[in-house]
Protein backbone atom coordinates (compact mmCIF):
# COMPACT_ATOMS: atom_id res chain seq x y z
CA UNK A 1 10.28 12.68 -16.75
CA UNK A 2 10.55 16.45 -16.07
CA UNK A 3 13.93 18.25 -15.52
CA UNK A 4 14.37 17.60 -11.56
CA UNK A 5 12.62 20.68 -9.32
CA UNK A 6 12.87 21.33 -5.69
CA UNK A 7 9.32 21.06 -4.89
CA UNK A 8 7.22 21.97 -1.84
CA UNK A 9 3.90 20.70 -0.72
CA UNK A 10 2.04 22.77 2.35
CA UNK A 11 -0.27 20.58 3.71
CA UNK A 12 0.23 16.20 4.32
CA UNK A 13 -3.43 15.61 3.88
CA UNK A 14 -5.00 13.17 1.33
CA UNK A 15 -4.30 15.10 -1.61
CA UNK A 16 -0.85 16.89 -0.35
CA UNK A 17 0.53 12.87 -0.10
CA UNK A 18 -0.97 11.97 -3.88
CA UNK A 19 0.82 14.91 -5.59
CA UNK A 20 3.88 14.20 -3.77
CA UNK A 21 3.88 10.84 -5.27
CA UNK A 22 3.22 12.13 -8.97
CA UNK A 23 5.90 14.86 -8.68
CA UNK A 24 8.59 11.78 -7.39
CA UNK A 25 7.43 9.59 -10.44
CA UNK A 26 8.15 12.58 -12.29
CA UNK A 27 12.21 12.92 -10.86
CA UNK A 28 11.49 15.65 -8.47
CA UNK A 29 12.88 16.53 -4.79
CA UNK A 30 9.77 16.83 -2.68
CA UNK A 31 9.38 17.97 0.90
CA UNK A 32 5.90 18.26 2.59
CA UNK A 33 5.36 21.18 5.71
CA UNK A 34 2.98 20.35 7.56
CA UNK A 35 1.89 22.21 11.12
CA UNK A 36 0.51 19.72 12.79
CA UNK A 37 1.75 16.20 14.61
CA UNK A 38 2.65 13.47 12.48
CA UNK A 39 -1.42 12.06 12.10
CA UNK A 40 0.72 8.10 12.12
CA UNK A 41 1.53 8.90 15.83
CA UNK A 42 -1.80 10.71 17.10
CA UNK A 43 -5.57 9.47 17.97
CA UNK A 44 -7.60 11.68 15.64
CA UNK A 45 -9.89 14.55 16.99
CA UNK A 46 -13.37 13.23 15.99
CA UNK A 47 -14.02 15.72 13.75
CA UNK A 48 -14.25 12.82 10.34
CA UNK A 49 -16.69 11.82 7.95
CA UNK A 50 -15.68 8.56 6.42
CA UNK A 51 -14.96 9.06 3.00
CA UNK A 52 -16.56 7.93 -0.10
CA UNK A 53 -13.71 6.80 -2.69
CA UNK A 54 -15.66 6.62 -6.38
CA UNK A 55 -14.19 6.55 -10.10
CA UNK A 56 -12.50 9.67 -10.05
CA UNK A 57 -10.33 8.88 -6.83
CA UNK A 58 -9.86 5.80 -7.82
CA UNK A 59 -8.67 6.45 -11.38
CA UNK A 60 -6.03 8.88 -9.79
CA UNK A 61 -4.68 6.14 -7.21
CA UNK A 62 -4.37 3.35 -10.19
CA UNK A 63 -2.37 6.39 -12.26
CA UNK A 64 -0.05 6.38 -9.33
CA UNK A 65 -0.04 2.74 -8.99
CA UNK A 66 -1.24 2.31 -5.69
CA UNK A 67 -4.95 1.54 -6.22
CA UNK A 68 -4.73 -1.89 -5.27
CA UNK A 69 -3.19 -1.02 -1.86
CA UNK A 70 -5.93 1.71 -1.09
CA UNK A 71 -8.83 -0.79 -2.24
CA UNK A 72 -7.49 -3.21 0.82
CA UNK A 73 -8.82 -0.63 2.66
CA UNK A 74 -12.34 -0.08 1.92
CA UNK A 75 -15.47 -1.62 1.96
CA UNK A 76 -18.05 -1.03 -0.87
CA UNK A 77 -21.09 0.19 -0.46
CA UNK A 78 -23.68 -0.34 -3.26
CA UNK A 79 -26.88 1.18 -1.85
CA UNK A 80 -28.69 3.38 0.75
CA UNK A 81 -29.99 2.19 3.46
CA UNK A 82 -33.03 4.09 4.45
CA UNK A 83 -34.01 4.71 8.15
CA UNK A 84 -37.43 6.54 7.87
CA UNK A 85 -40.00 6.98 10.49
CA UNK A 86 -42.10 4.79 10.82
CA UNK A 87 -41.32 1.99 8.09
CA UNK A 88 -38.96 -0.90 7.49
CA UNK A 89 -35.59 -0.03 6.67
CA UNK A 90 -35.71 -0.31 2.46
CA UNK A 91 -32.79 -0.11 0.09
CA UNK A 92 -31.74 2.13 -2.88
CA UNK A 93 -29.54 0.69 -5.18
CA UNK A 94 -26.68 3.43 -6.45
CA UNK A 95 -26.31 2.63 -10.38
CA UNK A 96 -25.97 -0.76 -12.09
CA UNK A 97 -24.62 -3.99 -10.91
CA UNK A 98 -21.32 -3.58 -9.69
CA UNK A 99 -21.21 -0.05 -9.18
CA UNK A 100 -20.54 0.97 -5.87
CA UNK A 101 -19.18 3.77 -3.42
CA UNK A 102 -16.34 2.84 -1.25
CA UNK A 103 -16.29 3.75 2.54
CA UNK A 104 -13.02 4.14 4.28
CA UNK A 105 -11.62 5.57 7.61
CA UNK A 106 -10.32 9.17 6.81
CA UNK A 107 -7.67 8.37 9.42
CA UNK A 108 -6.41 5.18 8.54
CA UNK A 109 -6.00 6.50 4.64
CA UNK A 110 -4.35 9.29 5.27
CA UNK A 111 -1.89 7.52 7.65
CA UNK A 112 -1.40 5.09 4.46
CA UNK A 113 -0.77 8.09 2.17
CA UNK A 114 1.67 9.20 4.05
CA UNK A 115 3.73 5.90 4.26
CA UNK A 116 3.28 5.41 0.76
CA UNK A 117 4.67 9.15 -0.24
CA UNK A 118 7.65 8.69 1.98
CA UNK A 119 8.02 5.21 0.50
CA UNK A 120 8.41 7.08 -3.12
CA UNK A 121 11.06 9.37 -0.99
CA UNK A 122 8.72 12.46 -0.43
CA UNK A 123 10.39 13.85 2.90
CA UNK A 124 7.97 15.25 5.87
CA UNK A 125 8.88 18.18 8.05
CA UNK A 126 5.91 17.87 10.64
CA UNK A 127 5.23 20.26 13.50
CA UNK A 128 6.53 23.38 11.17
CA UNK A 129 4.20 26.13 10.52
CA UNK A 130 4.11 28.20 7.45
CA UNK A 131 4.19 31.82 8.55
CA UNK A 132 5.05 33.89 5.26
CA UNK A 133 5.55 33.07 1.64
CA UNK A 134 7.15 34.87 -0.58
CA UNK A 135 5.10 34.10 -4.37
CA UNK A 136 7.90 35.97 -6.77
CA UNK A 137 10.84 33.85 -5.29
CA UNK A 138 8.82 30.74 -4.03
CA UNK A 139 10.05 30.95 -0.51
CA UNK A 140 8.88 29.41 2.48
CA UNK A 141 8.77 30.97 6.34
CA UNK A 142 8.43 28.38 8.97
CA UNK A 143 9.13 29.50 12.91
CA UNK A 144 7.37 28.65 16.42
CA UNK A 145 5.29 31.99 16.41
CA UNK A 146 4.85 34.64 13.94
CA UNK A 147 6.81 37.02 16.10
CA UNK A 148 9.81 33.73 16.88
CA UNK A 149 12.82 34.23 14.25
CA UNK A 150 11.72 32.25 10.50
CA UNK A 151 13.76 29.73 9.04
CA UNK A 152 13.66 30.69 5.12
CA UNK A 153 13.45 28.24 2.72
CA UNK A 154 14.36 28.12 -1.17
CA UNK A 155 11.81 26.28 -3.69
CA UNK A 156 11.48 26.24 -7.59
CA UNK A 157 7.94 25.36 -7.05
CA UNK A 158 5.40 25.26 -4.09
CA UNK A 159 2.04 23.67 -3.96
CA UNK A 160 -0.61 24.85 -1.30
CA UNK A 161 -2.45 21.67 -0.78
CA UNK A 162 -3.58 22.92 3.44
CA UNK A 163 -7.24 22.60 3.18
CA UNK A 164 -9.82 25.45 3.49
CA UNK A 165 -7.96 27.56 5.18
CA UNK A 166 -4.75 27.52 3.18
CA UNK A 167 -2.72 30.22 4.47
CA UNK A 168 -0.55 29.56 1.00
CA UNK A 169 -3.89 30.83 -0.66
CA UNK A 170 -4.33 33.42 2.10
CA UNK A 171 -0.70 35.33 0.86
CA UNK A 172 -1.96 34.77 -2.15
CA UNK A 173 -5.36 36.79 -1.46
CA UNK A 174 -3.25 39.84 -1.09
CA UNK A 175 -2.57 39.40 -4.87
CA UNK A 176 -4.63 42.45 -6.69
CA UNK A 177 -7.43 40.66 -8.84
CA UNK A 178 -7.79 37.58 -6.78
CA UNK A 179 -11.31 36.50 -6.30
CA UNK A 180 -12.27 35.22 -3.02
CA UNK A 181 -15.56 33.76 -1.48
CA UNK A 182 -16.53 31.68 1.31
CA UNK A 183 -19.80 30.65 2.50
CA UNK A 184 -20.56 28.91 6.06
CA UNK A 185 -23.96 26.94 6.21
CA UNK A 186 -26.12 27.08 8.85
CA UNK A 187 -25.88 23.00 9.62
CA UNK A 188 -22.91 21.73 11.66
CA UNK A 189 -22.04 18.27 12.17
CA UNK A 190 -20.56 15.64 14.65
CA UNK A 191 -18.73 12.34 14.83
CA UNK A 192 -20.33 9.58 16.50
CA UNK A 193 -19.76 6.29 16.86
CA UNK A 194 -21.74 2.22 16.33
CA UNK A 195 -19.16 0.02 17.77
CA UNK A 196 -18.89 -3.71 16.59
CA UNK A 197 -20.56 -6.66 17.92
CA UNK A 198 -18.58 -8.66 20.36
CA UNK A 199 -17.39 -11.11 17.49
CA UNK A 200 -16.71 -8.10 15.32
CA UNK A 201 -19.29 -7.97 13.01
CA UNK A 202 -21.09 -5.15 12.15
CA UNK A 203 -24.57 -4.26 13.69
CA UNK A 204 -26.01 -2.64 10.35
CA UNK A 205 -25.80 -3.80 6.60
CA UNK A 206 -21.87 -3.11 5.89
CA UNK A 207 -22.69 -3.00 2.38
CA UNK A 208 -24.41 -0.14 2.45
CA UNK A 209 -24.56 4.01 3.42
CA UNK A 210 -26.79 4.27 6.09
CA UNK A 211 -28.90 7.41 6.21
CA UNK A 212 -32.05 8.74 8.81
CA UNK A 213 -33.38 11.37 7.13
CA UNK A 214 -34.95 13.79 9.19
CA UNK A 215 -36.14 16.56 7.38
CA UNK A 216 -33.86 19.61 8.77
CA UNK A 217 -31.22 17.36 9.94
CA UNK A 218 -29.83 14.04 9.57
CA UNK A 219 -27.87 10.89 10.78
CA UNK A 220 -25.67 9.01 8.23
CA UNK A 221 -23.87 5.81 8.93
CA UNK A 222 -20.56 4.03 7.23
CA UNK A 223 -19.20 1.09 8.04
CA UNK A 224 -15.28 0.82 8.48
CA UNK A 225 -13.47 -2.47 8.38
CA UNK A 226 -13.31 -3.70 11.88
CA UNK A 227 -16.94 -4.36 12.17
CA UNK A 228 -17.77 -0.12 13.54
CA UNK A 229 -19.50 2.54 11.79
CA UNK A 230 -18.12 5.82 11.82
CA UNK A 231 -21.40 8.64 12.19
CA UNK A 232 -22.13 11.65 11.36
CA UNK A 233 -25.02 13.88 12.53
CA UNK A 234 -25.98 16.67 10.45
CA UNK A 235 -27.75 19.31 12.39
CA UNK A 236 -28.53 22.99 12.80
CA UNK A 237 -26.41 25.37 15.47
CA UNK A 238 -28.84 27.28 16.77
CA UNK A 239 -33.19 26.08 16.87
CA UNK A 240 -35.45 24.22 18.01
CA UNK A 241 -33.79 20.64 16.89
CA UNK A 242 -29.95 21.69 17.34
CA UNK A 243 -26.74 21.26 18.61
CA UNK A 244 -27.43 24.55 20.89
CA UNK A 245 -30.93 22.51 22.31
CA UNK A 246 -29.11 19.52 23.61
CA UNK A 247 -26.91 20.48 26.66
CA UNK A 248 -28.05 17.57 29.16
CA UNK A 249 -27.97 13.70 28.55
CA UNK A 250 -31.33 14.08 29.23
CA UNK A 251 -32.01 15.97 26.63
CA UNK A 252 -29.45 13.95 24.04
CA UNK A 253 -31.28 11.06 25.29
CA UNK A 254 -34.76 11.84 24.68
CA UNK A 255 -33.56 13.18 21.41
CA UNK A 256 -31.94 9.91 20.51
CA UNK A 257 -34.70 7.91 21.70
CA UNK A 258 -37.23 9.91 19.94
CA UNK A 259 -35.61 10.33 16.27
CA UNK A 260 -33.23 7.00 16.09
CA UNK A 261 -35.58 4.62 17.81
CA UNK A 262 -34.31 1.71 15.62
CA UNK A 263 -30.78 1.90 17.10
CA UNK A 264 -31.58 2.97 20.59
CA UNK A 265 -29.59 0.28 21.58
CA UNK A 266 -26.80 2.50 21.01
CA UNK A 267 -27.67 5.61 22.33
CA UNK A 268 -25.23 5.26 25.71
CA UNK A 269 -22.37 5.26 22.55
CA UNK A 270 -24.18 8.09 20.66
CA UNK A 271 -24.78 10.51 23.75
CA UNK A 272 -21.06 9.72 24.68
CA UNK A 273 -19.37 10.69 21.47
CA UNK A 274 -22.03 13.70 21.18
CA UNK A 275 -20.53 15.09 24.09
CA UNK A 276 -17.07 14.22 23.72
CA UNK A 277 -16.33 15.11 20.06
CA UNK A 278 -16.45 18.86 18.92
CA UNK A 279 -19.46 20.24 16.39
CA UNK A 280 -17.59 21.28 13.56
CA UNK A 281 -18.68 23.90 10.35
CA UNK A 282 -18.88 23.19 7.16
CA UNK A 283 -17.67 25.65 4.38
CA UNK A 284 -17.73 26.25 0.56
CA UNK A 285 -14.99 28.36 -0.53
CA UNK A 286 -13.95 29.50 -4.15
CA UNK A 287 -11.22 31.21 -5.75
CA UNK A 288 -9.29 32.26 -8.45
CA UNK A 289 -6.91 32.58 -10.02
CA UNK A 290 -4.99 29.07 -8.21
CA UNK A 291 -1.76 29.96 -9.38
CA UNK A 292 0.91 32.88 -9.83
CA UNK A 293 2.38 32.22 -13.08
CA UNK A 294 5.24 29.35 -12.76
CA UNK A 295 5.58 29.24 -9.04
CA UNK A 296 2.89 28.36 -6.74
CA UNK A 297 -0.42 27.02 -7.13
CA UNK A 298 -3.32 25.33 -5.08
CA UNK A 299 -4.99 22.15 -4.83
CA UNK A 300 -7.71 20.24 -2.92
CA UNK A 301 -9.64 22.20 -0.74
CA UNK A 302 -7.07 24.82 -0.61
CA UNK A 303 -8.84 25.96 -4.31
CA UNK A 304 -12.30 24.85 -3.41
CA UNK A 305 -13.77 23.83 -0.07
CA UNK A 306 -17.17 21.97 -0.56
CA UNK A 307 -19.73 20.49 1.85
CA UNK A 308 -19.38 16.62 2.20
CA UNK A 309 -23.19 16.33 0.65
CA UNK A 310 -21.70 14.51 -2.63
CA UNK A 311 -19.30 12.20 -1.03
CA UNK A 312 -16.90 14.41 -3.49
CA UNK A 313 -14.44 16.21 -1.55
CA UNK A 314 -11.62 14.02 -1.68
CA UNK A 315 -12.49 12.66 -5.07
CA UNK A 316 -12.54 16.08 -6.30
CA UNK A 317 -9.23 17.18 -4.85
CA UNK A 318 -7.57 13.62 -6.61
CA UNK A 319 -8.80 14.30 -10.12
CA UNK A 320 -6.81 17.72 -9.75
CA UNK A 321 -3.78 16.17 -9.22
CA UNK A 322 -4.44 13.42 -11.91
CA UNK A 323 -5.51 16.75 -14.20
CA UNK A 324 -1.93 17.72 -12.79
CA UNK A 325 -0.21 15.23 -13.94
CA UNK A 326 -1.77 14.88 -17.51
CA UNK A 327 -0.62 18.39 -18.19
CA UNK A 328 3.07 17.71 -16.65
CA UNK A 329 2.68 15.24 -19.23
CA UNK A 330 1.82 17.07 -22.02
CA UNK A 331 3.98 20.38 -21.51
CA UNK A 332 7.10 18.79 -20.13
CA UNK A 333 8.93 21.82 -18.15
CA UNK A 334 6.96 24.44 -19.09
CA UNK A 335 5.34 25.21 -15.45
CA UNK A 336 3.27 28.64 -16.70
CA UNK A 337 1.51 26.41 -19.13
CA UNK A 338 0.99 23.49 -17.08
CA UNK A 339 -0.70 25.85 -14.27
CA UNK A 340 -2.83 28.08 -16.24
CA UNK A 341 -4.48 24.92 -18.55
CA UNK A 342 -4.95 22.97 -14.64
CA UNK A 343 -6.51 26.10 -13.62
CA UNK A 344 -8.68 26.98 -16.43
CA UNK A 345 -9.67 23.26 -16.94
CA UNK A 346 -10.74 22.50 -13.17
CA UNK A 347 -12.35 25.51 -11.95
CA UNK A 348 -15.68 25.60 -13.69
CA UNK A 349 -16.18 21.77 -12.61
CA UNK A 350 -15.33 22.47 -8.71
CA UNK A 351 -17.72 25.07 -8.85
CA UNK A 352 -19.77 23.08 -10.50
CA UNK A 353 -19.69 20.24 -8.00
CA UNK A 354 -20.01 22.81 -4.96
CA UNK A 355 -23.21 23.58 -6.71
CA UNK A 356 -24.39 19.88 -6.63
CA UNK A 357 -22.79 18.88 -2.93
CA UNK A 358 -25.39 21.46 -1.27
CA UNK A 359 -28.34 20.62 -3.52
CA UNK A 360 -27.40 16.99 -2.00
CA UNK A 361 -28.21 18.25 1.41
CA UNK A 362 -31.44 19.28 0.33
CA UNK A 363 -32.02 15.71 -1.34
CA UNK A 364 -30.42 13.33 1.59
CA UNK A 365 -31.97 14.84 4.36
CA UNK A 366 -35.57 15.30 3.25
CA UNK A 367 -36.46 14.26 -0.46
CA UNK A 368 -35.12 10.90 0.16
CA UNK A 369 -38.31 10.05 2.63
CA UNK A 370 -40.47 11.79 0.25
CA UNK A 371 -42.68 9.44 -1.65
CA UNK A 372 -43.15 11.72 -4.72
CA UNK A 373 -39.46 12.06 -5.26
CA UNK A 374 -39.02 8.25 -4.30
CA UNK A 375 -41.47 7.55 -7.51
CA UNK A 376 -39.18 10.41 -9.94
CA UNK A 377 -36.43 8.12 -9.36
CA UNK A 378 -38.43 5.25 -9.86
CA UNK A 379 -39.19 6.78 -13.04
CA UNK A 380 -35.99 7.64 -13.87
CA UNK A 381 -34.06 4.53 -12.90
CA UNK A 382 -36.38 2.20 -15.47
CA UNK A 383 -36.02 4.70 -18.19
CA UNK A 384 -32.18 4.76 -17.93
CA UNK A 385 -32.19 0.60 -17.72
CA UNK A 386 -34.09 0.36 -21.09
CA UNK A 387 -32.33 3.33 -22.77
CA UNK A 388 -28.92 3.91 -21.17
CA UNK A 389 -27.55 5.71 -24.43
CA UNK A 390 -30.73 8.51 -23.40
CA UNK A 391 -30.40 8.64 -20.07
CA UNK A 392 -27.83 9.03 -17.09
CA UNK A 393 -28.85 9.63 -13.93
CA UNK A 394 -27.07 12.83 -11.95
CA UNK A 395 -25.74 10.65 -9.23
CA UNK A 396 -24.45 8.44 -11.72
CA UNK A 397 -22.65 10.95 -13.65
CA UNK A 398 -21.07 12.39 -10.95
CA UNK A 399 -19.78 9.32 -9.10
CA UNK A 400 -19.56 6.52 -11.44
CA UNK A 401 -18.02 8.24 -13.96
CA UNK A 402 -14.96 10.41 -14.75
CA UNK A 403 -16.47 13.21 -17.17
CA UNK A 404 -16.81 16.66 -16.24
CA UNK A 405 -18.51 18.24 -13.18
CA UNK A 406 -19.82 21.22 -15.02
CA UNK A 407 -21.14 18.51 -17.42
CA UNK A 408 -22.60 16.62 -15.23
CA UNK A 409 -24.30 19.86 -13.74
CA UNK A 410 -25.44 21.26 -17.04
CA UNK A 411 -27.12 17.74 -18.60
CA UNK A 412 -28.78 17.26 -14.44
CA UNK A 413 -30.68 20.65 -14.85
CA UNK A 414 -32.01 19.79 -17.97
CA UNK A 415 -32.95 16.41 -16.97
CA UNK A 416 -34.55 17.74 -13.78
CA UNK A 417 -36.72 19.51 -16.61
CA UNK A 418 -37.89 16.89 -18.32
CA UNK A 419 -38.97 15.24 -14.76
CA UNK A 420 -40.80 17.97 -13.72
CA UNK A 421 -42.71 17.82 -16.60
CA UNK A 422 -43.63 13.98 -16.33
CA UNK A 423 -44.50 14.19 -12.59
CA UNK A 424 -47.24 16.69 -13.65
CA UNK A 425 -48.71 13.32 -15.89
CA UNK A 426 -52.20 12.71 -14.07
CA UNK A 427 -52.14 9.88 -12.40
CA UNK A 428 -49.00 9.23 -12.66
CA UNK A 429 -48.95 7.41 -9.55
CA UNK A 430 -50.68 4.34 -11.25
CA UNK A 431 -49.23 5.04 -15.06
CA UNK A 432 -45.36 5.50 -13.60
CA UNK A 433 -44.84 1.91 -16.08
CA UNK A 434 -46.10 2.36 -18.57
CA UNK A 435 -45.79 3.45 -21.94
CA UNK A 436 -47.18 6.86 -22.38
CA UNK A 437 -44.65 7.69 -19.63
CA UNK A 438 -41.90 6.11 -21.85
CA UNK A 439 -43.07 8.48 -24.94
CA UNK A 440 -43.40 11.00 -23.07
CA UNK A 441 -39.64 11.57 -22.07
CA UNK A 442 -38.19 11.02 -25.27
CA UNK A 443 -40.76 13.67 -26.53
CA UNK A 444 -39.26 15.80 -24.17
CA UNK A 445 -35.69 14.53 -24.73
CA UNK A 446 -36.40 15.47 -28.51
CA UNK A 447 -37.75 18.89 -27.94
């Protein structure tokens, strides 16, 4: 264990609730500031996705022993489910046997996070806004109103772990040579809601991720453990199919009724939650440096917002507190060392993931019904059964495996290569099997 620190976290989310357990397994004196109501006590806005827990958030629960408890949580989820026009629902399988996605409630984990960090003796100051900090001294300013009288408080360390718009990172933008970027897209989405069945079971496949893939928008589905799925529509502000073009139930149901006409059975549900919850923006943001020198630094979403097109956001934001920990690990108290190797280590994979979460969009919402890109992955998939040590597909590199982002990033383009090249194979549509396909990408692969 470390020598003992007074340590502050900004921010009780998902990831401010992991680190506080690794810095108590490590002997230190943690209290977590948070601004809004304790989330245990509170119905939640409707602004969640359901998250998708893969190998790198799970590796970073079992290192703080509590993957077992999290995994009573979730329900796995080893395949699409594909709603396309027109056609059958089919099914894509994610990886191999036995590798799966998880789905759980955003809600009910992060209440569990937080039980489980106070449980390790992490104390919570809720309701307490951060108004100032002061980087040189690592001191705190919390008050009603940034003109009410501050109460100051005294850290060795301090951790910004309050989401994309961190206002620890935003004293730390005033910092000459800090890099700052942040890009809005042009698709919002929405929380809606499939209850259960009247016995409690689930009116869709629970073992798998739902998704109607509509071209410029999209619905995706999840299922949560008490037989609901939690929704999300993925849409445009402002056009012709958009959050701004449906003001009137009319109009939400027609729309409903028109794109979604395989659960129309729900659509009283759908309209009500898509006029009840907010539409909310989605946001990549990057940054650097994280930290100033042995004081402060940033995790999560603080350091890099991403859009939720991966499933990667919360993964992402775990693996940098297990990266966290390994270097507390390695360098003992020497806190300028064990921020500037986190830093330099995890920045070129969140931008690299960034990267891949918005080419996702691109892929979920309108390759997926595509029948030329449903034959690549054909392609692809047999290849990488008969000759795993060649070939790993992106998806599986990213979420069924713990090596690095950029990595994952750098092999993916050249793969995507190699594929473009074999779909340009006449015929290809009959020879997709066979042989000469075979030889053809390990010519490539060899090149």
């Amino acid at each position: 264990m470390q020598n003992q620190k007074e340590v502050a976290i900004v921010g009780s989310g998902l990831v401010g609730s992991l680190l506080a357990i690794f810095l108590r397994k490590q002997g230190h004196k943690v209290t977590i500031f948070d601004r809004r109501p304790d989330v245990r006590l509170v119905e939640f806005s409707g602004r969640s996705i359901n998250l998708a827990m893969s190998n790198r958030g799970w590796k970073a629960l079992r290192e703080a022993g509590i993957e077992d408890e999290i995994r009573e949580l979730a329900l796995p989820l080893d395949k699409r489910a594909m709603h396309v026009d027109d056609k059958p629902v089919y099914f894509q399988k994610y990886g191999e046997d036995g590798e799966a996605i998880y789905s759980i409630s955003r809600g009910i984990l992060n209440r569990k996070m937080i039980d489980l960090a106070e449980e390790a003796g992490a104390k919570f100051r809720f309701e307490e806004k951060i108004w100032d900090v002061d980087l040189p001294n690592a001191k705190l300013y919390t008050g009603e109103s940034e003109k009410s009288v501050w109460k100051e408080y005294k850290f060795d360390l301090i951790f910004g772990a309050d989401g994309a718009f961190s206002r620890t990172r935003h004293k730390m933008q005033r910092q000459s040579r800090f890099n700052y970027s942040q890009h809005f897209i042009d698709v919002g989405y929405k929380e809606l809601t499939i209850p259960a069945n009247a016995d409690g079971s689930h009116k869709l496949d629970n073992a798998s991720f739902h998704i109607w893939p509509r071209g410029n928008f999209m619905l995706i589905a999840m299922p949560n453990l008490d037989g609901s799925f939690t929704c999300t529509l993925f849409m445009p502000f402002e056009g012709d199919v958009s959050f701004e073009s449906i003001q009137t139930e009319q109009q939400a149901d027609q729309f409903f009724e028109q794109y979604f006409p395989d659960i129309k059975d729900e659509i009283s549900n759908l309209k009500r939650d898509f006029f009840k919850n907010p539409t909310s923006a989605m946001v990549t943001i990057k940054c650097y440096p994280w930290s100033y020198f042995d004081k402060i630094t940033l995790v999560g979403d603080s350091a890099h917002a991403i859009v939720p097109f991966y499933g990667q956001g919360m993964n992402a934001g775990f693996e940098d507190i297990s990266v966290l920990n390994e270097k507390m690990n390695q360098h003992g108290d020497n806190w300028e060392i064990i921020f500037e190797e986190y830093q330099r280590e995890r920045k070129p994979n969140t931008d690299a993931i960034a990267e891949l979460s918005y080419r996702n969009f691109v892929e979920m919402s309108s390759k997926t019904a595509d029948p030329s890109f449903l034959l690549r992955k054909k392609i692809e998939k047999k290849f990488a059964q008969k000759y795993p040590e060649l070939w790993v597909p992106l998806y599986s590199r990213v979420t069924f495996s713990d090596k690095a982002y950029s990595d994952a990033l750098d092999i993916g383009d050249y793969q995507r290569g190699i594929m473009d090249e074999v779909m340009k194979i006449p015929g290809i549509e009959e020879t997709w099997d066979s042989e000469e396909v075979e030889l053809k990408i390990k010519d490539l692969l060899n090149k």
